[in-house]
PDB file of N, CA and C in Angstrom:
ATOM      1  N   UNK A   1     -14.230  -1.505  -5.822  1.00  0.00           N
ATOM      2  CA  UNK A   1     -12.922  -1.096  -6.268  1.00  0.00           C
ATOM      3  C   UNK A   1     -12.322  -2.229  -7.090  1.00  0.00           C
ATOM      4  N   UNK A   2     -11.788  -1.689  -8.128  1.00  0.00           N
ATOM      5  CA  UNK A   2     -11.107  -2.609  -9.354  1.00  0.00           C
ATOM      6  C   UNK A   2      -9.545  -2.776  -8.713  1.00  0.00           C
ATOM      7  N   UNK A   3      -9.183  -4.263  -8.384  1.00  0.00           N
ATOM      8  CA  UNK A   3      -7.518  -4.279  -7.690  1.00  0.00           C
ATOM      9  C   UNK A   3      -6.826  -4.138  -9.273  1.00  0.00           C
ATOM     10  N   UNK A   4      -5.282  -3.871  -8.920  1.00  0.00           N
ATOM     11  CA  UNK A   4      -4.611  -3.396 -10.040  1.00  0.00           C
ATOM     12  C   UNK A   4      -3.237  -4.525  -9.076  1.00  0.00           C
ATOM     13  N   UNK A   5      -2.287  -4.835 -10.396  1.00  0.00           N
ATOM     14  CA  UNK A   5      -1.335  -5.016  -9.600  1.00  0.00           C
ATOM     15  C   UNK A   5      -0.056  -4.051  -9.615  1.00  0.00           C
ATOM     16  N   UNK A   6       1.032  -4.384  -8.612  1.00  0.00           N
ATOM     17  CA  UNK A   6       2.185  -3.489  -8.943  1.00  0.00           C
ATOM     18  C   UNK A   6       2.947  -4.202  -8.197  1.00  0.00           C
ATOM     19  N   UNK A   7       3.823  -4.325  -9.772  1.00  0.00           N
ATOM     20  CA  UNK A   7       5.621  -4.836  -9.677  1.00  0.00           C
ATOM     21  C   UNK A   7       6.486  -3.802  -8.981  1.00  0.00           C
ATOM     22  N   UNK A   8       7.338  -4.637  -8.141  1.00  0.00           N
ATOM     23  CA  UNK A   8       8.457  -3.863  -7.630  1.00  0.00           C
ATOM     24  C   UNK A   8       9.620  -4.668  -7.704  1.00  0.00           C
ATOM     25  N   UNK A   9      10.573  -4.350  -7.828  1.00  0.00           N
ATOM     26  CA  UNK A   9      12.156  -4.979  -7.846  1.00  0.00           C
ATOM     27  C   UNK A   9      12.837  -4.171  -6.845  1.00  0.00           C
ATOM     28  N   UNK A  10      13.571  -5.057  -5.501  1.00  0.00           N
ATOM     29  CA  UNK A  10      13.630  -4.601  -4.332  1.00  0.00           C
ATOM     30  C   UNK A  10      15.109  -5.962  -4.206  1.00  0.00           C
ATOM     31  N   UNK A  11      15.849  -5.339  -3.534  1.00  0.00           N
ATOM     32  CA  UNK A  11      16.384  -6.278  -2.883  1.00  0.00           C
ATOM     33  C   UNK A  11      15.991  -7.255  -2.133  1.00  0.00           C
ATOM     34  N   UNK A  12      16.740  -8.437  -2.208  1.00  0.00           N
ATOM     35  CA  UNK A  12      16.200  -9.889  -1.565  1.00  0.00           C
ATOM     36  C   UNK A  12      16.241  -9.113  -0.288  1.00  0.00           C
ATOM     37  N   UNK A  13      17.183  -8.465   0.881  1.00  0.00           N
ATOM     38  CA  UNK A  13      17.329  -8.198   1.665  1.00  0.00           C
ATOM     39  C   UNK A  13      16.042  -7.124   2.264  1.00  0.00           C
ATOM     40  N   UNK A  14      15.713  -6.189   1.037  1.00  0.00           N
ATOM     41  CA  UNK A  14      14.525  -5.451   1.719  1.00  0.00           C
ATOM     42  C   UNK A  14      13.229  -6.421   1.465  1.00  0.00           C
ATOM     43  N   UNK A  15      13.404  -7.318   0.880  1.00  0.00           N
ATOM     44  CA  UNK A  15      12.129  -8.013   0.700  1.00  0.00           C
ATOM     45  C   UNK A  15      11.613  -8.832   2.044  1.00  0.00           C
ATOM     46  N   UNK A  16      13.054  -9.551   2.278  1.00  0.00           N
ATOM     47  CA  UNK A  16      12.591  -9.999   3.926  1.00  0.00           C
ATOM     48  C   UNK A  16      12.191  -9.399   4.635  1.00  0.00           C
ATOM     49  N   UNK A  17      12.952  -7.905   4.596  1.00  0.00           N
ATOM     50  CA  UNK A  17      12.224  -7.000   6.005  1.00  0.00           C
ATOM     51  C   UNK A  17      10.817  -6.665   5.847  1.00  0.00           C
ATOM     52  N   UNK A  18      10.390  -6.391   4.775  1.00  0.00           N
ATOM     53  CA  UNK A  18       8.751  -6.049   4.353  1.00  0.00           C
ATOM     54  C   UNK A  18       7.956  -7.471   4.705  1.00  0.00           C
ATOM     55  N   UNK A  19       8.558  -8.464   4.426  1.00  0.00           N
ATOM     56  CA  UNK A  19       7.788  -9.726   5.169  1.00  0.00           C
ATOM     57  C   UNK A  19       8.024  -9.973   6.409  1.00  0.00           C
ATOM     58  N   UNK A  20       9.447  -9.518   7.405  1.00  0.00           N
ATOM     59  CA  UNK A  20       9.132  -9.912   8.488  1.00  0.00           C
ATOM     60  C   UNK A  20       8.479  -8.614   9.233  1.00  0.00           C
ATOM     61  N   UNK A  21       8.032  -7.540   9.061  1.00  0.00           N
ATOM     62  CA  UNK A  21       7.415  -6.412   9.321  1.00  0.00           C
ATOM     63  C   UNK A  21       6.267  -6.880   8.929  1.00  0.00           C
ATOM     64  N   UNK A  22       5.750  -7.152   8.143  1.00  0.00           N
ATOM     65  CA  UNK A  22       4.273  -7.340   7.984  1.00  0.00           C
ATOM     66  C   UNK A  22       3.768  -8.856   9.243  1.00  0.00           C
ATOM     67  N   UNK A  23       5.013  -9.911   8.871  1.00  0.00           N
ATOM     68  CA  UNK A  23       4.304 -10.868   9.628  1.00  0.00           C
ATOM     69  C   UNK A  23       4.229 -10.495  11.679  1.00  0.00           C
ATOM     70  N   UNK A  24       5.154  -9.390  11.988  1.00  0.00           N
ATOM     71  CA  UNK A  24       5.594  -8.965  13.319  1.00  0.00           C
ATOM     72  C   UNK A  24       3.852  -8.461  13.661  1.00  0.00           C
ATOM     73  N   UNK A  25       3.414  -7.814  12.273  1.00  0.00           N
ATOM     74  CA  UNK A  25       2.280  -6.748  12.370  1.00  0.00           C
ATOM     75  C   UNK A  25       1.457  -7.719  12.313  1.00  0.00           C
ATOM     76  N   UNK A  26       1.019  -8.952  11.732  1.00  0.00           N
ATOM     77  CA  UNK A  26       0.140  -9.953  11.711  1.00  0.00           C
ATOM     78  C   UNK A  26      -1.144  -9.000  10.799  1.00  0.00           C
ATOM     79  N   UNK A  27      -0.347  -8.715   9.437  1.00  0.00           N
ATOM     80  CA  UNK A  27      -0.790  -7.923   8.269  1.00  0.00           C
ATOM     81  C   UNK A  27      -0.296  -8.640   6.978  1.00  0.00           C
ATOM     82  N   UNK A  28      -0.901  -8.313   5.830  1.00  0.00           N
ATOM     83  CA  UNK A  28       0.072  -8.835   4.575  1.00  0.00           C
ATOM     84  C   UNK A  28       0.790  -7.976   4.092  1.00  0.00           C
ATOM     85  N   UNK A  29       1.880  -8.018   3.225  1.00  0.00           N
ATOM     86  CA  UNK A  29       2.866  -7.000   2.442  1.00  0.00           C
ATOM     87  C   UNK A  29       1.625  -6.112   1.948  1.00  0.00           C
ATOM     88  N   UNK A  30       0.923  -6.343   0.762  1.00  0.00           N
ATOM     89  CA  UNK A  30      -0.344  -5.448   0.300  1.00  0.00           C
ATOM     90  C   UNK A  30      -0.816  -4.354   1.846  1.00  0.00           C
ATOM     91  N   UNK A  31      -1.216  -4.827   2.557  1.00  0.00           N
ATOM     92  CA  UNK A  31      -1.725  -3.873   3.508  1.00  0.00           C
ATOM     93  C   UNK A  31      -0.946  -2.846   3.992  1.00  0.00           C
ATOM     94  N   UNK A  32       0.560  -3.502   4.223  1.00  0.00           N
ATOM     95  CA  UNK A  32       1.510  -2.434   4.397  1.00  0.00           C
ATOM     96  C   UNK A  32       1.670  -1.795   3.635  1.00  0.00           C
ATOM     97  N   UNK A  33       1.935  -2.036   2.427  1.00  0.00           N
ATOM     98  CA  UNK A  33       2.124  -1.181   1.209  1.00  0.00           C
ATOM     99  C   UNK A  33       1.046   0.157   1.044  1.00  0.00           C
ATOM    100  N   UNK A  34      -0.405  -0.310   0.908  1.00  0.00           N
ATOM    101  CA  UNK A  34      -1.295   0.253   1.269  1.00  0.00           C
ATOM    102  C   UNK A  34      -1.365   1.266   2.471  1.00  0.00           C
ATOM    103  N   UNK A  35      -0.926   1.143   3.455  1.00  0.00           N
ATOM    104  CA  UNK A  35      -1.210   2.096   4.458  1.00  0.00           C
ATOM    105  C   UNK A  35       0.080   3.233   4.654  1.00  0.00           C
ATOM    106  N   UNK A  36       0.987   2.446   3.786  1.00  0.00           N
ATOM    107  CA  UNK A  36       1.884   3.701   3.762  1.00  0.00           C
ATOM    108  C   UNK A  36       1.647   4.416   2.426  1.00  0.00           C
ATOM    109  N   UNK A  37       1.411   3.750   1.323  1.00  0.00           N
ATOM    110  CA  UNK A  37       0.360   5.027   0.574  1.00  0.00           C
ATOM    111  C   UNK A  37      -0.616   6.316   0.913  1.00  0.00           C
ATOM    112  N   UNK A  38      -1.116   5.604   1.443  1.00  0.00           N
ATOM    113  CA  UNK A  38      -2.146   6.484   1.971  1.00  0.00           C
ATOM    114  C   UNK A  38      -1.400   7.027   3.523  1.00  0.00           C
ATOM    115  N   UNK A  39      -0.537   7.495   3.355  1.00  0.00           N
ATOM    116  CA  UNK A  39       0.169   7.837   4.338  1.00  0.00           C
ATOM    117  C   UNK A  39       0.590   9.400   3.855  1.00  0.00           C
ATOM    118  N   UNK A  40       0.878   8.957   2.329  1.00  0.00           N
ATOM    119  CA  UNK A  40       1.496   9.964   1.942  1.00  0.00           C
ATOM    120  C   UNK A  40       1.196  11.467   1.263  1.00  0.00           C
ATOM    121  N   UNK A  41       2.021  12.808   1.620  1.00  0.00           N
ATOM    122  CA  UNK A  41       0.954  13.576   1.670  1.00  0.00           C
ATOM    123  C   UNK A  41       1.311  14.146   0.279  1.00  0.00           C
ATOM    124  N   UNK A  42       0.439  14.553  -0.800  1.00  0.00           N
ATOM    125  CA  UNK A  42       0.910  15.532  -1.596  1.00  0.00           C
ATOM    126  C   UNK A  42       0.440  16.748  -1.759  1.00  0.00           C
ATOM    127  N   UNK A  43       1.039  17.419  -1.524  1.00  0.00           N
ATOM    128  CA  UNK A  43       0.771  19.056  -1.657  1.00  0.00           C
ATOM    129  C   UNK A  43       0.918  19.630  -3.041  1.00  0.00           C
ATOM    130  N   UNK A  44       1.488  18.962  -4.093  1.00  0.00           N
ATOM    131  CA  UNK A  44       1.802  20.072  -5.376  1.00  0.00           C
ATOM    132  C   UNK A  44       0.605  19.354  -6.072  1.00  0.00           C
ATOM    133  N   UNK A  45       0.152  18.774  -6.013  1.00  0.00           N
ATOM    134  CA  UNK A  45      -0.728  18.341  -7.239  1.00  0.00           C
ATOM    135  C   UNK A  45      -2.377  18.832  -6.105  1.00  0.00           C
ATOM    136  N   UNK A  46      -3.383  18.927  -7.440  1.00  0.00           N
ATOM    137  CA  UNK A  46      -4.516  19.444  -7.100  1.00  0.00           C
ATOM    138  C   UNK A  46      -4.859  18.370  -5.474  1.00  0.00           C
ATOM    139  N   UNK A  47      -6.177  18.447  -5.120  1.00  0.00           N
ATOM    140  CA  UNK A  47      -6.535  17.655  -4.216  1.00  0.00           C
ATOM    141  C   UNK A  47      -6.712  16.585  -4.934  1.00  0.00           C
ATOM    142  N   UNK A  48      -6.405  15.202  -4.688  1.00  0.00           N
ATOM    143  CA  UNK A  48      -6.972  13.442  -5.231  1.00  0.00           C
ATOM    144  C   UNK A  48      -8.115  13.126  -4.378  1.00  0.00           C
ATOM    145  N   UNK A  49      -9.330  12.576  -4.441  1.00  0.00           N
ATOM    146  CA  UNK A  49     -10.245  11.989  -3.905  1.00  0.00           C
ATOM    147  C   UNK A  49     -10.279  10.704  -4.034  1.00  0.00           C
ATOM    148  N   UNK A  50      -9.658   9.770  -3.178  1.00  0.00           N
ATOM    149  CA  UNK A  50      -9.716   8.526  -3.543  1.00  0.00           C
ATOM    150  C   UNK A  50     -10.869   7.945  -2.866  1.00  0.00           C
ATOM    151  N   UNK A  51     -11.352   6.868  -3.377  1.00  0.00           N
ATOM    152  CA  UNK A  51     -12.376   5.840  -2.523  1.00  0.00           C
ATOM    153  C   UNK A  51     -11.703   4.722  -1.899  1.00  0.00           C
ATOM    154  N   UNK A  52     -11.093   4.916  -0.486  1.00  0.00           N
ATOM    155  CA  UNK A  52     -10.407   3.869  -0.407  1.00  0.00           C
ATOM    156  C   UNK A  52     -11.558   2.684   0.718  1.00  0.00           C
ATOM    157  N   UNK A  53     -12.451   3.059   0.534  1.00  0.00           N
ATOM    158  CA  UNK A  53     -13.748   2.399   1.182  1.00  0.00           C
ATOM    159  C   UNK A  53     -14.184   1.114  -0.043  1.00  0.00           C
ATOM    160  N   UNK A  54     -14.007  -0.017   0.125  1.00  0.00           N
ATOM    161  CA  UNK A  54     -14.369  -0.670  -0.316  1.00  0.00           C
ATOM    162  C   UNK A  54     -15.831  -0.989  -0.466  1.00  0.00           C
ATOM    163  N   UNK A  55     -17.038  -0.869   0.223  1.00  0.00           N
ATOM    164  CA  UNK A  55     -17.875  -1.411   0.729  1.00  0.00           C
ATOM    165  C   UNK A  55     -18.251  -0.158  -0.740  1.00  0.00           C
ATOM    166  N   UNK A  56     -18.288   0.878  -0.776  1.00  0.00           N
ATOM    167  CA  UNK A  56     -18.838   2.075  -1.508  1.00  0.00           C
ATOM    168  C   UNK A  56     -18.197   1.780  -3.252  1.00  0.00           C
ATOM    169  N   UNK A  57     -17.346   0.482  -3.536  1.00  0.00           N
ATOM    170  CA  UNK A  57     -16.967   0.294  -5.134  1.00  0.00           C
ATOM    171  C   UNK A  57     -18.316  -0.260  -5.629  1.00  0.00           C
ATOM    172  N   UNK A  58     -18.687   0.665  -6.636  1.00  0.00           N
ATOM    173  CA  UNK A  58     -19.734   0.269  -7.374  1.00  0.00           C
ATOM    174  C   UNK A  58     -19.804   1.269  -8.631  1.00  0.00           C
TER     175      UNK A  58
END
């Protein structure tokens, strides 16, 4: 899998909470971010097939 990055502009205030939530979780911001992606469900658009298996990027 090819990483990509992504900017966000967030309040200083939500920024702490995403760091002290991740560090409570003994996770990084990326992982959280990540797992609530893939959290999310969409129903109007066709099915997405993602590869979120790393081991299988090739």
């Amino acid at each position: 899998m090819k990483n990509k990055a992504l900017n966000l502009r967030v309040s200083e205030k939500r920024l702490n909470i995403l760091r002290a939530y991740a560090m409570d979780r003994d996770k990084t911001m990326t992982a959280i971010v990540e797992e609530w992606i893939d959290s999310l469900s969409i129903k109007s658009l066709p099915a997405i097939h993602l590869n979120t298996d790393s081991k299988n990027s090739g």
